[in-house]
Protein backbone atom coordinates (compact mmCIF):
# COMPACT_ATOMS: atom_id res chain seq x y z
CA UNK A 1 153.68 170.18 -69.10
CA UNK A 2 156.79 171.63 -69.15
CA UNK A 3 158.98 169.03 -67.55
CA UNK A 4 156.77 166.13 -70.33
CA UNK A 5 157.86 168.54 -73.09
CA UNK A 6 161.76 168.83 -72.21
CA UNK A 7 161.63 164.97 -72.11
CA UNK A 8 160.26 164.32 -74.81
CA UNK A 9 162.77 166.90 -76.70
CA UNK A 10 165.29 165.02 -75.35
CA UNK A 11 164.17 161.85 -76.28
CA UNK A 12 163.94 163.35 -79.77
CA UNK A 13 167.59 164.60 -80.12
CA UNK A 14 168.86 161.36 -78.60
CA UNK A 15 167.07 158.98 -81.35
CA UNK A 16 168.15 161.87 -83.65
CA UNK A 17 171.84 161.04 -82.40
CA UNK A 18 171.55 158.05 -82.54
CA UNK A 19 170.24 158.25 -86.13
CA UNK A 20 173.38 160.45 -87.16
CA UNK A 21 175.50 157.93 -85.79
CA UNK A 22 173.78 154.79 -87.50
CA UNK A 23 173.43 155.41 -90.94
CA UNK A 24 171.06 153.31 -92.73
CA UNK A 25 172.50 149.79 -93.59
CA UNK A 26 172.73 150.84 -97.39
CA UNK A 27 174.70 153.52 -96.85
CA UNK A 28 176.67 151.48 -94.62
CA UNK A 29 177.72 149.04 -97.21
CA UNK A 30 178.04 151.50 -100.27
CA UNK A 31 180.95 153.11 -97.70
CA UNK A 32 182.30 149.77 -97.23
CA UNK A 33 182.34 149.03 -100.83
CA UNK A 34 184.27 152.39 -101.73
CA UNK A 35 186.57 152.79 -98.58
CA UNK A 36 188.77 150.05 -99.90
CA UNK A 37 187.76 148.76 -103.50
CA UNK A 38 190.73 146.51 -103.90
CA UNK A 39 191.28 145.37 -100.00
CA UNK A 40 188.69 141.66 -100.38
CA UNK A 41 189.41 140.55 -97.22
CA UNK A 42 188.86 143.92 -95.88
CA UNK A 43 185.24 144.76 -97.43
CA UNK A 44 184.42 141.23 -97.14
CA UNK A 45 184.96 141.24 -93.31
CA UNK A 46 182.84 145.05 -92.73
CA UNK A 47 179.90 143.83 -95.18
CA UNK A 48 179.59 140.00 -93.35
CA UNK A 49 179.23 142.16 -89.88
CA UNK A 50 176.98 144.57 -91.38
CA UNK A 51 174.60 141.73 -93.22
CA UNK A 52 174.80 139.73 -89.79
CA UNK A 53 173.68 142.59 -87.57
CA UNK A 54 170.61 142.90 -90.68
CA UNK A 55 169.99 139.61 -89.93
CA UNK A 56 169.73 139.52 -86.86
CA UNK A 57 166.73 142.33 -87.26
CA UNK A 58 165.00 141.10 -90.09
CA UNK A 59 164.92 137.50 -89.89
CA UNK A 60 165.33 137.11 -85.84
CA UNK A 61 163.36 133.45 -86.41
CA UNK A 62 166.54 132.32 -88.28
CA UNK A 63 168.82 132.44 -85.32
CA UNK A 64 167.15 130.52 -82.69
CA UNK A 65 167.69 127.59 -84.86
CA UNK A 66 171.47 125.31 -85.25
CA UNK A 67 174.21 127.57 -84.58
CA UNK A 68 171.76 130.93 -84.64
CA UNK A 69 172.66 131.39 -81.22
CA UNK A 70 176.70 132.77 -82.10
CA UNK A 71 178.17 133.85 -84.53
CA UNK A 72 181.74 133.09 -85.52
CA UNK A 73 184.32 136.18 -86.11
CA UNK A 74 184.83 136.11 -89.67
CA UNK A 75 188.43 137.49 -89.61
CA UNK A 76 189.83 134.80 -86.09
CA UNK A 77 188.23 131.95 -88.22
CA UNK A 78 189.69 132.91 -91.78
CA UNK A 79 193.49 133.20 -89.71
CA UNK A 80 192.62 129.98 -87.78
CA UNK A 81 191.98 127.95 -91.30
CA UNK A 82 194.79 129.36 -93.08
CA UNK A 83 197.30 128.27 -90.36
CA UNK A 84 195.40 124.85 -90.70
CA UNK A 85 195.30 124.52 -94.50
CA UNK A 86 198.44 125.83 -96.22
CA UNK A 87 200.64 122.86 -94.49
CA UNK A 88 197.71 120.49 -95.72
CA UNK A 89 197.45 122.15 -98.71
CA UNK A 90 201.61 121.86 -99.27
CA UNK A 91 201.83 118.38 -98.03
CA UNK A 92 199.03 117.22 -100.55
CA UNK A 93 200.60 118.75 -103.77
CA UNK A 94 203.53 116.79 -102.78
CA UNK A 95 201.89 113.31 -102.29
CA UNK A 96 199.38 113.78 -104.92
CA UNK A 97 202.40 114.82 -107.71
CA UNK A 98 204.11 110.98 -106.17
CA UNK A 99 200.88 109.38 -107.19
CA UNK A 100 200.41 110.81 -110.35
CA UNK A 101 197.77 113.52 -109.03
CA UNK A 102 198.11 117.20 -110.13
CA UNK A 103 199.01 119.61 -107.60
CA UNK A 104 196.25 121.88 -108.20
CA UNK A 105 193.16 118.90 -108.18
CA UNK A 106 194.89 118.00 -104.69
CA UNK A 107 194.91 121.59 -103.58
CA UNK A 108 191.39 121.99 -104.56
CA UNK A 109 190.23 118.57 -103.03
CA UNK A 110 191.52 119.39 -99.89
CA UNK A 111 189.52 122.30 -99.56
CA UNK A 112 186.76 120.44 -100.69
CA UNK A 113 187.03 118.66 -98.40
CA UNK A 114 187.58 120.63 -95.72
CA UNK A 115 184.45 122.74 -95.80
CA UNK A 116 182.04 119.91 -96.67
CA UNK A 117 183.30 117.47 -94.36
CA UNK A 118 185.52 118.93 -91.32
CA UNK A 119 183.10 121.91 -91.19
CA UNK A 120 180.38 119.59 -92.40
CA UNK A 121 178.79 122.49 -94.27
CA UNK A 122 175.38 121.63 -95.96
CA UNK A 123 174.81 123.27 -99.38
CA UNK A 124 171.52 124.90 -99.47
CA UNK A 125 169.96 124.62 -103.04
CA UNK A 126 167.12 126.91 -102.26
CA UNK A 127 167.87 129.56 -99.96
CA UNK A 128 165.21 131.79 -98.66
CA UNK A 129 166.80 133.52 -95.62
CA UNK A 130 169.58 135.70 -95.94
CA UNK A 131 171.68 134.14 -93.22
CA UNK A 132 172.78 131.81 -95.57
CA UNK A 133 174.89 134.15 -97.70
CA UNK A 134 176.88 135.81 -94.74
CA UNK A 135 179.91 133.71 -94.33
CA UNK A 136 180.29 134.03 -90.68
CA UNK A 137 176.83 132.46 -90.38
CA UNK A 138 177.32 129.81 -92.85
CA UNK A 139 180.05 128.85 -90.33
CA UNK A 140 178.17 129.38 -87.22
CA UNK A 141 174.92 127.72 -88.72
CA UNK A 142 176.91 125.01 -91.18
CA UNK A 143 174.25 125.81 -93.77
CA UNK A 144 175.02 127.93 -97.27
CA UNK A 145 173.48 129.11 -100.28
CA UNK A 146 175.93 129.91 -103.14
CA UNK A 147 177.04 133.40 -102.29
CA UNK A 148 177.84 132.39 -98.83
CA UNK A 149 179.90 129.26 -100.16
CA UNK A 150 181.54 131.12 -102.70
CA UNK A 151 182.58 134.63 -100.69
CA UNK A 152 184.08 131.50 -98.31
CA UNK A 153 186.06 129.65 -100.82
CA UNK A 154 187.63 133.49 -102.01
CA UNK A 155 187.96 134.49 -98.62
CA UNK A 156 190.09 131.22 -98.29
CA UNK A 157 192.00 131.53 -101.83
CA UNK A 158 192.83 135.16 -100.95
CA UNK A 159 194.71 133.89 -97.50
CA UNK A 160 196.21 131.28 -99.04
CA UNK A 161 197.43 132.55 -102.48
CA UNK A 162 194.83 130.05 -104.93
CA UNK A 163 193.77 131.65 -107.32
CA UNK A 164 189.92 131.54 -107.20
CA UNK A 165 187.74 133.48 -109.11
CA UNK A 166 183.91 134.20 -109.12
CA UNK A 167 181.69 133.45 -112.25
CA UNK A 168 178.01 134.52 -112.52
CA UNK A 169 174.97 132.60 -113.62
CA UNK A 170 171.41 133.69 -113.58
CA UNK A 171 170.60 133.03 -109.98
CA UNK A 172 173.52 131.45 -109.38
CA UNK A 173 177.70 131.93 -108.93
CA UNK A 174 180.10 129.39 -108.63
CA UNK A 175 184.16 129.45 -108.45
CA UNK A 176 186.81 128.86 -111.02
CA UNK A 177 189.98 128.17 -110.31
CA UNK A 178 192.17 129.66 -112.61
CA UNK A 179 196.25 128.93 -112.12
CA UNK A 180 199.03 130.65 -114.21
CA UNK A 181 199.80 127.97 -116.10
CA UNK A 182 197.58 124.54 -117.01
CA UNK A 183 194.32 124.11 -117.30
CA UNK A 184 191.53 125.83 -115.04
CA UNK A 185 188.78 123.98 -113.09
CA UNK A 186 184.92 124.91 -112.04
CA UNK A 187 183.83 124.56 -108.37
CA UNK A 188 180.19 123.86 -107.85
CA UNK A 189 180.34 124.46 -104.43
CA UNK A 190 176.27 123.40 -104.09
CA UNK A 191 177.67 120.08 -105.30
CA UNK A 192 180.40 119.83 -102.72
CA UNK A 193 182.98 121.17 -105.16
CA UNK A 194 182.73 118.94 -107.68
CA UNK A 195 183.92 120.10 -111.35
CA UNK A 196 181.36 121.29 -114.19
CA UNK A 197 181.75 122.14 -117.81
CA UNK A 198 181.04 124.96 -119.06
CA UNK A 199 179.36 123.56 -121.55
CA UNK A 200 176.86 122.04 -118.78
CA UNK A 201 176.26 125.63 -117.69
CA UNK A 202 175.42 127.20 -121.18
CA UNK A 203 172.87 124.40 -121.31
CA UNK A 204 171.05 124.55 -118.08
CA UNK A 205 170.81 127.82 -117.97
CA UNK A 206 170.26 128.48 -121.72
CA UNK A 207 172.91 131.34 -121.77
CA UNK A 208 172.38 131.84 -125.53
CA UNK A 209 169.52 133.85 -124.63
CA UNK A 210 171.25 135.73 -121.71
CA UNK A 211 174.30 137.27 -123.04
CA UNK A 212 175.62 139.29 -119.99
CA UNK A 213 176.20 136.05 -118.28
CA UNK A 214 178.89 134.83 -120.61
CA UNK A 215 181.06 132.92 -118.09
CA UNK A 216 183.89 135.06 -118.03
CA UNK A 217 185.78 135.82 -114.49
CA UNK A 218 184.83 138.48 -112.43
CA UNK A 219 186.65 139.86 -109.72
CA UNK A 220 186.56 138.81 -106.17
CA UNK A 221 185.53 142.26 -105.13
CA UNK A 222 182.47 141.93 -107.36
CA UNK A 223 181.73 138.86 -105.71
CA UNK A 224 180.13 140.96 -102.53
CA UNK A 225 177.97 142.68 -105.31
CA UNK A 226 175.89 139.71 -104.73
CA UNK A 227 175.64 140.10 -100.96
CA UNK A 228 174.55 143.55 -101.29
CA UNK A 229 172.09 142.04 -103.92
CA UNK A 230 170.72 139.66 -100.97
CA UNK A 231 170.65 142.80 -98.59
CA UNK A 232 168.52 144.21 -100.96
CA UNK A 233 166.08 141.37 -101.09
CA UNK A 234 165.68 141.29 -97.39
CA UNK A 235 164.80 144.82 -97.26
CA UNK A 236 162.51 144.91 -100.32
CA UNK A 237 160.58 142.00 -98.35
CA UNK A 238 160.38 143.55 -94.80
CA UNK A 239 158.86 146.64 -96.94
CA UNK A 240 162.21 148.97 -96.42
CA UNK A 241 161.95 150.06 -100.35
CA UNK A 242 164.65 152.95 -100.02
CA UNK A 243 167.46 150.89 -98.82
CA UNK A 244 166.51 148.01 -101.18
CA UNK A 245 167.03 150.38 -104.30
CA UNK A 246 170.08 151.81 -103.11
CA UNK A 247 171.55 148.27 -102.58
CA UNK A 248 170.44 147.12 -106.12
CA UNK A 249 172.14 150.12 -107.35
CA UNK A 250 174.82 149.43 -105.86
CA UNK A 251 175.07 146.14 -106.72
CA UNK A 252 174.94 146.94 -110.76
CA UNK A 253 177.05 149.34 -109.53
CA UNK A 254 179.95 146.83 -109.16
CA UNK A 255 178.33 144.79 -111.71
CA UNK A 256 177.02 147.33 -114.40
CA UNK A 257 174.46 145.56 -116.87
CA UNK A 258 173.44 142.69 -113.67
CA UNK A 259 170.15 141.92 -115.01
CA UNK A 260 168.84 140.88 -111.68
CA UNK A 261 169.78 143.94 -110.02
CA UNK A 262 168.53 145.98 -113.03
CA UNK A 263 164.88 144.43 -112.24
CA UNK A 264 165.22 144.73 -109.04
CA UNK A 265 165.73 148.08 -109.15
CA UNK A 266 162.66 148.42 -111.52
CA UNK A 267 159.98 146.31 -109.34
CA UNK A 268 161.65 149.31 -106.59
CA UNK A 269 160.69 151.82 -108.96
CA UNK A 270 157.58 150.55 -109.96
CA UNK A 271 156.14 150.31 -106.23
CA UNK A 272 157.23 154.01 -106.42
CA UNK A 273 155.00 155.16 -109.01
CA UNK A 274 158.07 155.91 -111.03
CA UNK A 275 156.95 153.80 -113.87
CA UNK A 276 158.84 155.27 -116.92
CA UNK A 277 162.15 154.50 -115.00
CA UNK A 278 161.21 151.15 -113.85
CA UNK A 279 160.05 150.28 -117.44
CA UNK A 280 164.04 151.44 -118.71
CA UNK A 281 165.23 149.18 -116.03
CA UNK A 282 163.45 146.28 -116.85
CA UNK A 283 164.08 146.99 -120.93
CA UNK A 284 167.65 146.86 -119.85
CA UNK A 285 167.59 143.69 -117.50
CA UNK A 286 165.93 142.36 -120.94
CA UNK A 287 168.98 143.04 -122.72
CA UNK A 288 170.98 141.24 -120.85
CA UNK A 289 168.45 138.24 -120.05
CA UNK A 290 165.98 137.85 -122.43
CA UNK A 291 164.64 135.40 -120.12
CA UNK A 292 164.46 137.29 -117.26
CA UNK A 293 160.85 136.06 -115.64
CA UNK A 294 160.53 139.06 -113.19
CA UNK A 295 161.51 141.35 -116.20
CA UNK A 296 158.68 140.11 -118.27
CA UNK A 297 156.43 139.64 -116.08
CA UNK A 298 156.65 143.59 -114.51
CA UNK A 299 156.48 144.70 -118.04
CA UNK A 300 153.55 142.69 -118.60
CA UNK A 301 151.94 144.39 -116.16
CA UNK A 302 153.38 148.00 -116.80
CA UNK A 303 151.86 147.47 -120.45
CA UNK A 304 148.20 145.94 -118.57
CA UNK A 305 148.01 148.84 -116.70
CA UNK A 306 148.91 151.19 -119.48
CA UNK A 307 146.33 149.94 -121.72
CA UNK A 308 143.55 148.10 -119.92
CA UNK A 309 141.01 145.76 -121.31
């Protein structure tokens, strides 16, 4: 009796241990998100390892298909492209300007087309795994949503001086290239990179009812705001509620007034019993997206449940 108790104590201190020495995966990226907030490359490079290894836990199905096998190191294969594009990207600035082409629609082309057709990356309209916003297994899988496409293209434009910029859309982000001088350019990267108006976005997705999406730039560091978002959807699924409302937290956090993270937070709260809060949080995602469906709908049925037939 003795000898089954001291074993088992010991088993308890060890997964104790090993518990201090693991913190949760929220906590994880909230650290990497405030150990260096102006280092992209940096953050970028700790969260993709940190939503890989969540991955690899949660949605263990997605790896045994293409490419699930590996995974590529984020950091070799950022150095090994940037070696390979900036001559490229020099060479075709210089033979586009003889032909009448501007230097920056040849820079962007070529990385264009590098991604779509020497990677051969396949957009993925509907993603529904989170392995297809972690960069390193966009690569190793050659399959991406649009926060793995777009966290690529900045990881790129950071190592190779283009200036690339996120810009949020309900559901959605997509890259704008913004140079000091001339005109800027859209990159739909689920369209292969091709250019859209912004016009074309306030019209499919009726932004004069959602006001905090207002096309403006955001920072490439607020860019991984929408990884953390994904984290938080792939815990909130598995049922691991605690790390899902940190990560929506944190993710309006870096993005204060993010409507989806705002509900997200309140469907958190609501499955909590804490239904006064998670009515303020979906008012507020209601502020900012009047069309928010998940907003309406969980105050739909805060208000059912408030006041039954």
């Amino acid at each position: 009796m003795r000898f089954r108790f001291f074993a088992a104590a010991l088993a308890a201190a060890f997964l104790l241990a090993c518990r201090l020495e693991r913190p949760d995966p929220a906590s994880q990226a909230a650290a990497i998100l405030h150990k260096h907030p102006s280092d992209f490359l940096d953050q970028l490079v700790s969260l993709d390892a940190l939503a890989a290894r969540e991955v690899k836990a949660l949605e263990p199905e997605v790896l045994s298909g293409p490419g699930g096998a590996g995974r590529a190191i984020l950091a070799e294969s950022l150095y090994a492209y940037t070696l390979r594009l900036r001559p490229a990207l020099a060479s075709a600035a210089r033979s586009g300007a003889s032909i009448g082409i501007d230097p920056d629609s040849a820079r962007i082309a070529i990385l264009n087309a590098f991604l779509f057709d020497s990677l051969g990356i396949v957009p993925v309209l509907d993603n529904s795994t989170l392995a297809e916003s972690v960069p390193s297994l966009v690569l190793a899988r050659r399959r991406g949503a649009c926060v793995g496409l777009v966290l690529l293209y900045l990881a790129l434009g950071r190592s190779l001086d283009l200036p690339l910029v996120p810009v949020f859309l309900p559901g959605h982000i997509f890259v704008r290239y913004r140079p000091a001088a001339g005109p800027t350019r859209t990159i739909e990267t689920l369209r292969r990179g091709i250019p859209r108006s912004d016009s074309f976005y306030r019209e499919t997705f009726a932004l004069d009812r959602r006001p905090w999406y207002h096309l403006e730039d955001a920072r490439p560091e607020q860019a991984l705001a929408a990884l953390v978002f994904n984290l938080g959807n792939a815990h909130r699924i598995s049922g691991n509620l605690p790390a899902a409302r940190e990560e929506y937290r944190l993710a309006e956090e870096a993005l204060p007034g993010f409507p989806e993270a705002l509900g997200s937070l309140g469907v958190c709260l609501m499955l909590a019993g804490e239904k006064s809060l998670a009515r303020e949080k979906f008012t507020a995602a209601l502020a900012g997206d009047s069309l928010s469906p998940a907003a309406l709908r969980n105050l739909e049925i805060l208000d059912k449940a408030r006041n039954p037939d």
